[in-house]
PDB file of N, CA and C in Angstrom:
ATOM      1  N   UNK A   1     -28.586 -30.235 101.993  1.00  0.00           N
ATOM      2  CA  UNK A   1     -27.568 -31.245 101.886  1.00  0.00           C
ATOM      3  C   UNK A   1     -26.527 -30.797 100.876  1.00  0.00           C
ATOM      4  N   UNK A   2     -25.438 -30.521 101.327  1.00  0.00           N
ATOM      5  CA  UNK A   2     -24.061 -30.294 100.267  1.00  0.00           C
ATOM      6  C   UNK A   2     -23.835 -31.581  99.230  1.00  0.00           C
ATOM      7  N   UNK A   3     -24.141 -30.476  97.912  1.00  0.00           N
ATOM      8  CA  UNK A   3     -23.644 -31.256  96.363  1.00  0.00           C
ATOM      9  C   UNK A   3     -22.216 -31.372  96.234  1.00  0.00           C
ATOM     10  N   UNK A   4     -21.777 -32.126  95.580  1.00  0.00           N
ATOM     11  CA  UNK A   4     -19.950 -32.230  95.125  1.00  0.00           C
ATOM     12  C   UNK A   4     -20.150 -32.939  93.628  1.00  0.00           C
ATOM     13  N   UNK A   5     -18.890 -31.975  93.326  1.00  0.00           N
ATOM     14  CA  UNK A   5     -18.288 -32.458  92.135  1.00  0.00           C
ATOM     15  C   UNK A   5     -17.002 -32.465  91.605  1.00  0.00           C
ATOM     16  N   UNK A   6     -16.609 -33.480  91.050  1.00  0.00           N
ATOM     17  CA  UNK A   6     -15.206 -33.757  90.634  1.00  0.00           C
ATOM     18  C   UNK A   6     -15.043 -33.567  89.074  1.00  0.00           C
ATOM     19  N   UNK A   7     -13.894 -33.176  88.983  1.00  0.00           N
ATOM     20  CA  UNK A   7     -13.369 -33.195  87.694  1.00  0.00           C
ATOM     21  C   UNK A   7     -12.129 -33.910  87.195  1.00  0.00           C
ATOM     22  N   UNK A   8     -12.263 -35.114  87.455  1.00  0.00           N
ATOM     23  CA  UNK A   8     -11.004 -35.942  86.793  1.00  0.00           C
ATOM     24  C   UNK A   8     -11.189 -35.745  85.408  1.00  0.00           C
ATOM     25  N   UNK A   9     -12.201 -35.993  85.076  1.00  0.00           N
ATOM     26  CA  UNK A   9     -12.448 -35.885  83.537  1.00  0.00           C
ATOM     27  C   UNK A   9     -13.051 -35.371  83.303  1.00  0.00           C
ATOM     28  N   UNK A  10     -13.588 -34.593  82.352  1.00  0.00           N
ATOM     29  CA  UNK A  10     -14.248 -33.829  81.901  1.00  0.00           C
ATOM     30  C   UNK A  10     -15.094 -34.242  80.360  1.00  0.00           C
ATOM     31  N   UNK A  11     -16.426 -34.086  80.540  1.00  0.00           N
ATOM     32  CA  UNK A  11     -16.962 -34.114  79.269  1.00  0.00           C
ATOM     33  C   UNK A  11     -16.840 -33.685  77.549  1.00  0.00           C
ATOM     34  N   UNK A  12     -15.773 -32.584  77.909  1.00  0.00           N
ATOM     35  CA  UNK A  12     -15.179 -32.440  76.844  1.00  0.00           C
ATOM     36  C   UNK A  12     -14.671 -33.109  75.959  1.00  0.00           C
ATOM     37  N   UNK A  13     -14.949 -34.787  75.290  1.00  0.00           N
ATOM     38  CA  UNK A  13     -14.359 -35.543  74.746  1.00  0.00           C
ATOM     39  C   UNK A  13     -12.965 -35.980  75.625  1.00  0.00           C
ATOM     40  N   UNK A  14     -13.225 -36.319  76.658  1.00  0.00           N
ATOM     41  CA  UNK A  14     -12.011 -36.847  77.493  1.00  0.00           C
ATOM     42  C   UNK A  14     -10.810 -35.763  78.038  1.00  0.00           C
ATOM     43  N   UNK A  15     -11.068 -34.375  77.759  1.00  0.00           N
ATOM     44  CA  UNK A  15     -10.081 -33.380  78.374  1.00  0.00           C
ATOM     45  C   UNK A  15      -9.783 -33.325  79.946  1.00  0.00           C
ATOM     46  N   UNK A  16      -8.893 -33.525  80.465  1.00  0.00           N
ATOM     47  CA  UNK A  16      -8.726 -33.215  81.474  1.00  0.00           C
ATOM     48  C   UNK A  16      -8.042 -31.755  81.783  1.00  0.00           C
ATOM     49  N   UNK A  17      -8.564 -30.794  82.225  1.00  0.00           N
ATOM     50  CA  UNK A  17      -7.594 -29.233  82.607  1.00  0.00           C
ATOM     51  C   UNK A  17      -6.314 -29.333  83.226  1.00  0.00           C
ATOM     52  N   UNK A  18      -5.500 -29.092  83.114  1.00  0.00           N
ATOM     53  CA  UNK A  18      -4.182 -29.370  83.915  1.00  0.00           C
ATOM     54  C   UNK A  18      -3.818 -27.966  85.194  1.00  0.00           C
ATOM     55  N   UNK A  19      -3.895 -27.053  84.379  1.00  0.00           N
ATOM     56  CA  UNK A  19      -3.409 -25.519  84.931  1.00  0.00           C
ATOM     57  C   UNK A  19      -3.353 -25.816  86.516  1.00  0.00           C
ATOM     58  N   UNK A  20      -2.609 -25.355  87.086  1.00  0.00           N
ATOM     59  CA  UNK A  20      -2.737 -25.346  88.633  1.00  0.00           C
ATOM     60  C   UNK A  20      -4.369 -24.929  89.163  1.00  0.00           C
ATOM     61  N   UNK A  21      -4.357 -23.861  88.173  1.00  0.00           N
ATOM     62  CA  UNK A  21      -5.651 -23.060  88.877  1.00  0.00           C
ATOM     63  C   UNK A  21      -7.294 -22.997  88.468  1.00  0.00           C
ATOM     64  N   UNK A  22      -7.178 -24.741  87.422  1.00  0.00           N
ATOM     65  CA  UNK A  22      -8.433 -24.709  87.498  1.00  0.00           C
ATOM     66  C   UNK A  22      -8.979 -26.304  88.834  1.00  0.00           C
ATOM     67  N   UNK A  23     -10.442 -25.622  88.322  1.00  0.00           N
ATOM     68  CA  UNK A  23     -11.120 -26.426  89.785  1.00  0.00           C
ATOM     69  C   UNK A  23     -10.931 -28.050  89.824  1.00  0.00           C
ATOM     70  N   UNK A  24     -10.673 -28.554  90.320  1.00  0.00           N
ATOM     71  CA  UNK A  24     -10.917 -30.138  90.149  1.00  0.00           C
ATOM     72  C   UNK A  24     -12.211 -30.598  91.051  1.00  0.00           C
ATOM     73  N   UNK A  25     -12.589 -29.723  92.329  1.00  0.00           N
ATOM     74  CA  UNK A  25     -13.670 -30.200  93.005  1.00  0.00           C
ATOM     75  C   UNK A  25     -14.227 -29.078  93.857  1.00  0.00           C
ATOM     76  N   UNK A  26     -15.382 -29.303  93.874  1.00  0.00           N
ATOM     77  CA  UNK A  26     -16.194 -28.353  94.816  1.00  0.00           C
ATOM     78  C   UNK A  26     -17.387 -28.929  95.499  1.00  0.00           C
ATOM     79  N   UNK A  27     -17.736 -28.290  96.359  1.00  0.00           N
ATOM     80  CA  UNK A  27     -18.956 -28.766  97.450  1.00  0.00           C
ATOM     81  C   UNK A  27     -19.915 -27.503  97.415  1.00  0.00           C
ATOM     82  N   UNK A  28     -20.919 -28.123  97.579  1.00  0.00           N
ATOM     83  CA  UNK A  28     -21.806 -26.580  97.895  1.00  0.00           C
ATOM     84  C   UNK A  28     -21.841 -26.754  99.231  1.00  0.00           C
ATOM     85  N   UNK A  29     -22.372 -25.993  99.985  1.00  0.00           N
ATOM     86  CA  UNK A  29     -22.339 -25.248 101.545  1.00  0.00           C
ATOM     87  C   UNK A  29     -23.150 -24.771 101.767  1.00  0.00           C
ATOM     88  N   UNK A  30     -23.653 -24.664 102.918  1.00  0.00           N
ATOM     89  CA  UNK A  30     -25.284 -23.918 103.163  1.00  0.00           C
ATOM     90  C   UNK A  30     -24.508 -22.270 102.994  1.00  0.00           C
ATOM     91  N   UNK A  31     -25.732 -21.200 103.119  1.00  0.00           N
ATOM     92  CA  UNK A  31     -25.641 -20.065 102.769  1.00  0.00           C
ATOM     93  C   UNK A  31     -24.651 -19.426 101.386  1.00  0.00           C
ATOM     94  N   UNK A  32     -24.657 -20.307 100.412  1.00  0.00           N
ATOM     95  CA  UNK A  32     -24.360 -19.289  99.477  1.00  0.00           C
ATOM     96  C   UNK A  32     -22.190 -19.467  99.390  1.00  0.00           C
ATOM     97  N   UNK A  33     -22.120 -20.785  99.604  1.00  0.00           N
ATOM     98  CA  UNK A  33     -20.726 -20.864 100.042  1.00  0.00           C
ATOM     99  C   UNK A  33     -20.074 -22.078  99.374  1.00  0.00           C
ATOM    100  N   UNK A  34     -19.250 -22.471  98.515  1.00  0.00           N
ATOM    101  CA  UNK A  34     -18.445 -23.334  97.742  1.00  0.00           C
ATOM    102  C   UNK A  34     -17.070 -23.807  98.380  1.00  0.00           C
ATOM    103  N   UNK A  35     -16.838 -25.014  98.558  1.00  0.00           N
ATOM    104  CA  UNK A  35     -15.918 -25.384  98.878  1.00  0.00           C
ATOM    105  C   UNK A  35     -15.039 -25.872  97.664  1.00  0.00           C
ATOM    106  N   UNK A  36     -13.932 -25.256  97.439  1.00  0.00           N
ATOM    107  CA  UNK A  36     -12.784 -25.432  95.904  1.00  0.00           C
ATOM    108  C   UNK A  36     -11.973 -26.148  96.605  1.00  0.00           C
ATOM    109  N   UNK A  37     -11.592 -26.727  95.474  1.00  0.00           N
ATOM    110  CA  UNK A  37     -10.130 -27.249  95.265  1.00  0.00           C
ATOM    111  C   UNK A  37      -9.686 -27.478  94.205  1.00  0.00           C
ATOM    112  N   UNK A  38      -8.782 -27.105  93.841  1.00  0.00           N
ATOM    113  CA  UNK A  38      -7.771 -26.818  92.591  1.00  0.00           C
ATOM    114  C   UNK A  38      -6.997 -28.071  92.402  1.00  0.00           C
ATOM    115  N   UNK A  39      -6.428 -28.041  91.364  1.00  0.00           N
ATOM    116  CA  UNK A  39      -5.494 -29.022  90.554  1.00  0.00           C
ATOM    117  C   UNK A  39      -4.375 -29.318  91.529  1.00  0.00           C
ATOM    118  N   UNK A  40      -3.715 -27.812  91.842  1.00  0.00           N
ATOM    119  CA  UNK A  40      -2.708 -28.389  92.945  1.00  0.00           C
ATOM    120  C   UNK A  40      -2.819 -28.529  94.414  1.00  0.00           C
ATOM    121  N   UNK A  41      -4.012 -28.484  94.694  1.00  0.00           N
ATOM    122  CA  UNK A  41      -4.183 -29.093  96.156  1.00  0.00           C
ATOM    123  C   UNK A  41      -4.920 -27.902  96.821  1.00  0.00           C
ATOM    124  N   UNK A  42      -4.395 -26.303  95.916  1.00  0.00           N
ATOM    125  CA  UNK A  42      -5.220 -25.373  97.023  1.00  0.00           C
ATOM    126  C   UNK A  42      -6.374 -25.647  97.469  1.00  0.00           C
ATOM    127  N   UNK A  43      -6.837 -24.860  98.490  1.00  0.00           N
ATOM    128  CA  UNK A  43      -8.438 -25.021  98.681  1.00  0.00           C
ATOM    129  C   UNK A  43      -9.175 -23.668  99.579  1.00  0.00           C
ATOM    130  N   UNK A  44      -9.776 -23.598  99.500  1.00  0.00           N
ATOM    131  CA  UNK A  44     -10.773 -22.666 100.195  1.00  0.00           C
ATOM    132  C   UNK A  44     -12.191 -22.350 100.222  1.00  0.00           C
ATOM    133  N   UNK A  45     -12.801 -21.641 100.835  1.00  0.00           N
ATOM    134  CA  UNK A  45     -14.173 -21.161 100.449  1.00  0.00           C
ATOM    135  C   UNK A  45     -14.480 -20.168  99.866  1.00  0.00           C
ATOM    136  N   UNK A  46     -15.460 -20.283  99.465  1.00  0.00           N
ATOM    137  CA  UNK A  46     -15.364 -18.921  98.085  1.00  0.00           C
ATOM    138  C   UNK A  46     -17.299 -18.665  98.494  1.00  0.00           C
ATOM    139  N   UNK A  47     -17.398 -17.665  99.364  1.00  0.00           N
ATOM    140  CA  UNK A  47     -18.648 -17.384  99.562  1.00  0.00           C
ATOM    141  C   UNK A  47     -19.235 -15.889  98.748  1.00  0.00           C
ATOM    142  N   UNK A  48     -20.493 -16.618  98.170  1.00  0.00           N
ATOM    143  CA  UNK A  48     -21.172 -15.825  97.352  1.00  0.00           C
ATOM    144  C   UNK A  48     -22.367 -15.239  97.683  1.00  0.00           C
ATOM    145  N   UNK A  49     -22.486 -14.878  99.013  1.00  0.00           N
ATOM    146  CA  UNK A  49     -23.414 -14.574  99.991  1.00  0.00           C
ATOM    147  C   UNK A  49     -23.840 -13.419  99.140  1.00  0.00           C
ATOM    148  N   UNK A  50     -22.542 -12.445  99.529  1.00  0.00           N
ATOM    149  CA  UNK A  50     -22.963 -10.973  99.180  1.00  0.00           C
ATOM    150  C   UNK A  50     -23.649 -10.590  97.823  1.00  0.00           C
ATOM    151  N   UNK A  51     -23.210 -11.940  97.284  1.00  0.00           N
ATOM    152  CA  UNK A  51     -23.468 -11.732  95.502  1.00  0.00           C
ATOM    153  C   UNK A  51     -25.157 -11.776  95.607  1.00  0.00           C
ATOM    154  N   UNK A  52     -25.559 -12.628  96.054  1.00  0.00           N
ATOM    155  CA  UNK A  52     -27.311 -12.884  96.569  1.00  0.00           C
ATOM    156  C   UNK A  52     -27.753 -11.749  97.166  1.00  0.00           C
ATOM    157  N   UNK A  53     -27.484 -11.059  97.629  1.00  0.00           N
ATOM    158  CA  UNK A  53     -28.284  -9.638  98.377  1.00  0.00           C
ATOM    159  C   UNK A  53     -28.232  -8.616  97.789  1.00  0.00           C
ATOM    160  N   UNK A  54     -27.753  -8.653  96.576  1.00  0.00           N
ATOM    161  CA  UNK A  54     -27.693  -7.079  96.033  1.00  0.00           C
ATOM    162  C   UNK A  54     -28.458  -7.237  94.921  1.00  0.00           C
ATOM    163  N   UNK A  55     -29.104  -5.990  94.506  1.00  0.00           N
ATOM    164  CA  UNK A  55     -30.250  -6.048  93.702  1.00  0.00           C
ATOM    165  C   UNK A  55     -29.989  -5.983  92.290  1.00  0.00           C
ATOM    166  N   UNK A  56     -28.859  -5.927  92.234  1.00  0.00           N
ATOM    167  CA  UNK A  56     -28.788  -5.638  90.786  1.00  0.00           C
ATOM    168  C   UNK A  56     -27.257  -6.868  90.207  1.00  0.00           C
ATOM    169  N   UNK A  57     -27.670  -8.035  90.145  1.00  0.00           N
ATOM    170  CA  UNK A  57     -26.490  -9.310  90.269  1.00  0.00           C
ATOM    171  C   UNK A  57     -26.301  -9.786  89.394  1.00  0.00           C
ATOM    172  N   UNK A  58     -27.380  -9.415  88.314  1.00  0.00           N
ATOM    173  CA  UNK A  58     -27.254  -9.732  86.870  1.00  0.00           C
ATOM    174  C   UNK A  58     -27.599 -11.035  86.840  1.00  0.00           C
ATOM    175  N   UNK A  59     -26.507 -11.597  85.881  1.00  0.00           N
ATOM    176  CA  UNK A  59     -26.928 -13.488  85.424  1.00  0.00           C
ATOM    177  C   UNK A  59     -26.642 -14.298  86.983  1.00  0.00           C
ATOM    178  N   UNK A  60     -26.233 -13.801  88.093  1.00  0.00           N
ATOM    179  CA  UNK A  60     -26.029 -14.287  89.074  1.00  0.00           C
ATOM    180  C   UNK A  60     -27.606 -14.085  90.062  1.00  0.00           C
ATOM    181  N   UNK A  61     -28.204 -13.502  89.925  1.00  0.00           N
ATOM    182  CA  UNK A  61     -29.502 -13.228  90.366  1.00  0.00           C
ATOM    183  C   UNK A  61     -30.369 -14.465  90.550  1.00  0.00           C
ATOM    184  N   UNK A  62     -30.432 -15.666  89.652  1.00  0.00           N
ATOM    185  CA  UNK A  62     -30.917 -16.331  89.386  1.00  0.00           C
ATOM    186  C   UNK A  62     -30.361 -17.175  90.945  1.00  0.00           C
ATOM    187  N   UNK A  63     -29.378 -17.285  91.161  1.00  0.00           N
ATOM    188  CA  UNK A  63     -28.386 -18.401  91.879  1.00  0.00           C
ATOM    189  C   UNK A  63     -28.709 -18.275  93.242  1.00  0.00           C
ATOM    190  N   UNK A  64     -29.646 -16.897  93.726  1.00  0.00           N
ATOM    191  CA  UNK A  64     -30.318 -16.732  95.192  1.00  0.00           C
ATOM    192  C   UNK A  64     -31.526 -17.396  95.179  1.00  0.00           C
ATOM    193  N   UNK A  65     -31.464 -18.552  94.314  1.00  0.00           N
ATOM    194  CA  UNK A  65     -32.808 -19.361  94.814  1.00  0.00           C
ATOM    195  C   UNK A  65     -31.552 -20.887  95.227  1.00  0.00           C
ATOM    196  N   UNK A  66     -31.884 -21.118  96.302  1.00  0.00           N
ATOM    197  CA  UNK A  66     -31.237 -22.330  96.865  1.00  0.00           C
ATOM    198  C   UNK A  66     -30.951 -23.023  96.454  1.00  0.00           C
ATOM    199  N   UNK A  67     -31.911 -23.508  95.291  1.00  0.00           N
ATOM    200  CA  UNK A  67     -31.955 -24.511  94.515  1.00  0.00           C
ATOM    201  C   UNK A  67     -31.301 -24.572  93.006  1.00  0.00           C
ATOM    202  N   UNK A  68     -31.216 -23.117  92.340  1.00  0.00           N
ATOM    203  CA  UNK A  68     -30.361 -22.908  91.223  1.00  0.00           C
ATOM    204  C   UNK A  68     -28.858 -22.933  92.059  1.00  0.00           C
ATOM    205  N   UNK A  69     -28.478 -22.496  92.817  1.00  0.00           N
ATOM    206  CA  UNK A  69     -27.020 -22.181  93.727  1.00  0.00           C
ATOM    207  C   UNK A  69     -26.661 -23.822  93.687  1.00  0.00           C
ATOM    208  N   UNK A  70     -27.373 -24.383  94.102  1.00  0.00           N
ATOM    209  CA  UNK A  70     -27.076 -25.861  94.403  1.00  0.00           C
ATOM    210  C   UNK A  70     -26.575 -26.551  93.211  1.00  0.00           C
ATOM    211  N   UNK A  71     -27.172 -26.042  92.197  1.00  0.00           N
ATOM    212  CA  UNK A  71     -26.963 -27.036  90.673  1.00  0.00           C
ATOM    213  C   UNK A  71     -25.238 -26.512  90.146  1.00  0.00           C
ATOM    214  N   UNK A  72     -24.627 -26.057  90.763  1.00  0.00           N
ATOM    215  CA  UNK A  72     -23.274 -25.948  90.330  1.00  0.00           C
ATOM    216  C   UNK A  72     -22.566 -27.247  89.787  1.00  0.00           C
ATOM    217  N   UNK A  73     -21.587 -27.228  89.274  1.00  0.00           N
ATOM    218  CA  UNK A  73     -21.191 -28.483  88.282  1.00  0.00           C
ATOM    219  C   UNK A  73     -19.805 -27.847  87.821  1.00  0.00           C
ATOM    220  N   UNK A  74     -18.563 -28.511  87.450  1.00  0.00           N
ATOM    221  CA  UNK A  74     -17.767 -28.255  86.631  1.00  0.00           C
ATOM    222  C   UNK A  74     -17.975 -28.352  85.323  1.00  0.00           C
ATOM    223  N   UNK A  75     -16.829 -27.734  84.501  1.00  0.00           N
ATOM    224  CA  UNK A  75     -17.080 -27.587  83.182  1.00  0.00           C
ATOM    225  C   UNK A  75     -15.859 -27.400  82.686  1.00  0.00           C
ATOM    226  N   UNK A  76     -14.872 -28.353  82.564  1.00  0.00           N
ATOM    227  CA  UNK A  76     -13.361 -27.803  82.029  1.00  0.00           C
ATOM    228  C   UNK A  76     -12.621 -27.091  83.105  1.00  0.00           C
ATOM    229  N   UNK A  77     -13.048 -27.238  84.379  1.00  0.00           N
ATOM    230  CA  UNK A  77     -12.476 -26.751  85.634  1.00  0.00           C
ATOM    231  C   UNK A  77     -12.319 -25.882  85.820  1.00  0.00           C
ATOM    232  N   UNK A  78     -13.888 -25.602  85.205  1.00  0.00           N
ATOM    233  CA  UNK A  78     -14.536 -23.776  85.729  1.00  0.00           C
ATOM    234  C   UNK A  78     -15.675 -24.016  86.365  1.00  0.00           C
ATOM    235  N   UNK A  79     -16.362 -23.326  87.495  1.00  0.00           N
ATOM    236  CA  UNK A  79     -17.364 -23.583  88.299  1.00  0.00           C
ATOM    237  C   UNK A  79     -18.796 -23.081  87.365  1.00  0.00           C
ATOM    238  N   UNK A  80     -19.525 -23.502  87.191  1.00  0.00           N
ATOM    239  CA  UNK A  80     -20.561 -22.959  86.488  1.00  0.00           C
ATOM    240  C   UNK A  80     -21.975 -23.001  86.888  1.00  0.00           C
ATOM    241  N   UNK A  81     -23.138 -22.978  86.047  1.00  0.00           N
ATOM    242  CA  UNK A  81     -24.406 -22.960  86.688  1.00  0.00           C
ATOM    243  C   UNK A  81     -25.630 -23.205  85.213  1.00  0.00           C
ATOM    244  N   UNK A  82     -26.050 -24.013  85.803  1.00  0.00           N
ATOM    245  CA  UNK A  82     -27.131 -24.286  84.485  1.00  0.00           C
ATOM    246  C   UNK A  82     -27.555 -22.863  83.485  1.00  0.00           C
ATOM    247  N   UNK A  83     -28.094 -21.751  83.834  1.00  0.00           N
ATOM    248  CA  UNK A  83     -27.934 -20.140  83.405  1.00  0.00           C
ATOM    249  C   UNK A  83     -26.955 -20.081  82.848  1.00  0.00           C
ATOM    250  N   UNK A  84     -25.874 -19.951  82.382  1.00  0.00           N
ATOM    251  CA  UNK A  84     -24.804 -19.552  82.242  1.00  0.00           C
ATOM    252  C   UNK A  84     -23.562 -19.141  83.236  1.00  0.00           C
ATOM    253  N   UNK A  85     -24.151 -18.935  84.298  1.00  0.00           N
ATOM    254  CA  UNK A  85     -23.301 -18.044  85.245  1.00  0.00           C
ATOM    255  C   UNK A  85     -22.275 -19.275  85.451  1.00  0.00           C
ATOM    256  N   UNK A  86     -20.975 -17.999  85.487  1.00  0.00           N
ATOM    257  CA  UNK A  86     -19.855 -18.597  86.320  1.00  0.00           C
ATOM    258  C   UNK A  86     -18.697 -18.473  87.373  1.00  0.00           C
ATOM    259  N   UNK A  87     -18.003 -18.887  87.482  1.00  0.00           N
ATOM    260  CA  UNK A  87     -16.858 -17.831  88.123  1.00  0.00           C
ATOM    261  C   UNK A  87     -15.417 -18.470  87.448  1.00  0.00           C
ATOM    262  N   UNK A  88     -14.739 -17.150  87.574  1.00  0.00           N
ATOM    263  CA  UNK A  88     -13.081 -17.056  86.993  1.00  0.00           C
ATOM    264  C   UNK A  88     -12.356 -17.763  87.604  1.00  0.00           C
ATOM    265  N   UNK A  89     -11.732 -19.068  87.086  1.00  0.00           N
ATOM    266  CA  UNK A  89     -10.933 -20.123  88.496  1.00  0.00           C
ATOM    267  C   UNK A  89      -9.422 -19.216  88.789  1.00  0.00           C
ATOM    268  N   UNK A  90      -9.014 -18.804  87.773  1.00  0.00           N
ATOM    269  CA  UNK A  90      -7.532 -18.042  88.233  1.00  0.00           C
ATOM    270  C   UNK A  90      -7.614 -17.043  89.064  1.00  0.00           C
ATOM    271  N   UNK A  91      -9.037 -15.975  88.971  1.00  0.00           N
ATOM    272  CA  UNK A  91      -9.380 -14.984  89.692  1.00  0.00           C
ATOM    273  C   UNK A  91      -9.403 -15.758  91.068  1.00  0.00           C
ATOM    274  N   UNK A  92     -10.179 -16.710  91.269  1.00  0.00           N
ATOM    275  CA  UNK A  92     -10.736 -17.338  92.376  1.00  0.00           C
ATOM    276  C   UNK A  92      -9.174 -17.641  92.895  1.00  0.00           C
ATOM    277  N   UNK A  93      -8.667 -18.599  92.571  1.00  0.00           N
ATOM    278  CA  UNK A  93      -7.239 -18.600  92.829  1.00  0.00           C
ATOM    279  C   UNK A  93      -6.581 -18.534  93.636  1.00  0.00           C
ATOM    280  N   UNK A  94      -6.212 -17.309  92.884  1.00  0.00           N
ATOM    281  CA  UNK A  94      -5.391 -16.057  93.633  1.00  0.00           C
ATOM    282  C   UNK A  94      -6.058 -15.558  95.088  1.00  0.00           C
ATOM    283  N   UNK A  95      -7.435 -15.598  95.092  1.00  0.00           N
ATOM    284  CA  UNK A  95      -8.310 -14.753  96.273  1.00  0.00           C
ATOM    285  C   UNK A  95      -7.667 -15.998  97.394  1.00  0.00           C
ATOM    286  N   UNK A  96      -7.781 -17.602  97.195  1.00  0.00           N
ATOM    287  CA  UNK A  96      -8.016 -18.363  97.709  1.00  0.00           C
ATOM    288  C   UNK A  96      -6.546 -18.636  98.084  1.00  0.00           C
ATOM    289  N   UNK A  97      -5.652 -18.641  97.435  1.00  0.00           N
ATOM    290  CA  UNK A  97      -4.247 -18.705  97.906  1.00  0.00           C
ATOM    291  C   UNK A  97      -3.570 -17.665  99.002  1.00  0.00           C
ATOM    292  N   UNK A  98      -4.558 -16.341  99.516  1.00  0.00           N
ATOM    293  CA  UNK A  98      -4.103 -15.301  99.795  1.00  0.00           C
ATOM    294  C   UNK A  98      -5.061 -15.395 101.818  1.00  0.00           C
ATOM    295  N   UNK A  99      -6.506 -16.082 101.416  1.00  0.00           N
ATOM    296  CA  UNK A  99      -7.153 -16.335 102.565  1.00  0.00           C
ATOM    297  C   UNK A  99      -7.774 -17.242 101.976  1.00  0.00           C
ATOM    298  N   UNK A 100      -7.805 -17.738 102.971  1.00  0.00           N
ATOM    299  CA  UNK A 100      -8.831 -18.906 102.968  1.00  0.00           C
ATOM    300  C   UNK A 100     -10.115 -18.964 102.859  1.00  0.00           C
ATOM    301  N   UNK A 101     -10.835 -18.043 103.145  1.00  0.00           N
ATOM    302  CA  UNK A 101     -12.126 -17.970 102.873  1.00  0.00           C
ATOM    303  C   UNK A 101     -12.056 -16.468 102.158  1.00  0.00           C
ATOM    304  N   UNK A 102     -12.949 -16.441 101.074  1.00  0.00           N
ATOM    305  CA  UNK A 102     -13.141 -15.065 100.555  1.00  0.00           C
ATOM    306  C   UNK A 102     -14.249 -14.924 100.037  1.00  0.00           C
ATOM    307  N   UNK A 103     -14.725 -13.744 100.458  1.00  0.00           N
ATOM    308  CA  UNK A 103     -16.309 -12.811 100.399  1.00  0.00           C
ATOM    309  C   UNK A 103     -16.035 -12.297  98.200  1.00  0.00           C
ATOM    310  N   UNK A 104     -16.957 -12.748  97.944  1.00  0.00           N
ATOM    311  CA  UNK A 104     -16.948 -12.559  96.557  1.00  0.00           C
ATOM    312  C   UNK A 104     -17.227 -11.304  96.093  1.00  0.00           C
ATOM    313  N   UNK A 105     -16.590 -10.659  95.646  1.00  0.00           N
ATOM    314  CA  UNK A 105     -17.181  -8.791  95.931  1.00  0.00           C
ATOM    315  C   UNK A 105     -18.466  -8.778  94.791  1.00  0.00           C
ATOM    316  N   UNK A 106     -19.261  -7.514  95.066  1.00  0.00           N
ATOM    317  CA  UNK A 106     -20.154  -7.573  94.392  1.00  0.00           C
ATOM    318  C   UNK A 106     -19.989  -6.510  92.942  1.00  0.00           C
TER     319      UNK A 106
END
């Protein structure tokens, strides 16, 4: 079942992120796949498939169990993960402004 989360506000003592390019919402997706959306409306998928199959993924290693992948959450309108792991929203961005769906390199 796909998780979502919003970021109108943020726990940060009431901060809200403004930047175009951080996250305001995301969905999880079966196989390893995030649905974004940004401050200004962009949106896309940001699949982290490939990131799960390779053996050496580091703090992302953890996130090929279904169930850590699932616990994603904002954080100041950066995508994050109970572990630490995260991803770069401006990096993401840019990938997402360019195609619509993008394979997360490994």
């Amino acid at each position: 079942m796909p998780s979502q989360a919003t970021a109108e506000k943020d726990s940060a003592a009431g901060v809200t992120p403004a930047a175009p390019w951080r996250v305001k919402a995301i969905s999880v997706l079966p196989d390893y796949r995030l649905a974004v959306t940004f401050n200004d409306d962009t949106s896309g998928i940001a699949d982290l498939s490939s990131v799960m199959k390779t053996k050496d993924a580091g703090i992302y290693s953890a996130l090929a169990d279904p169930a850590v992948f699932e616990q994603a959450t904002l954080s100041l309108g950066v995508i994050t993960w109970p572990n630490g792991a995260d991803l770069d929203p401006a990096w993401m961005y840019e990938r997402l402004r360019e195609e619509k769906t993008w394979s997360v390199p490994i």
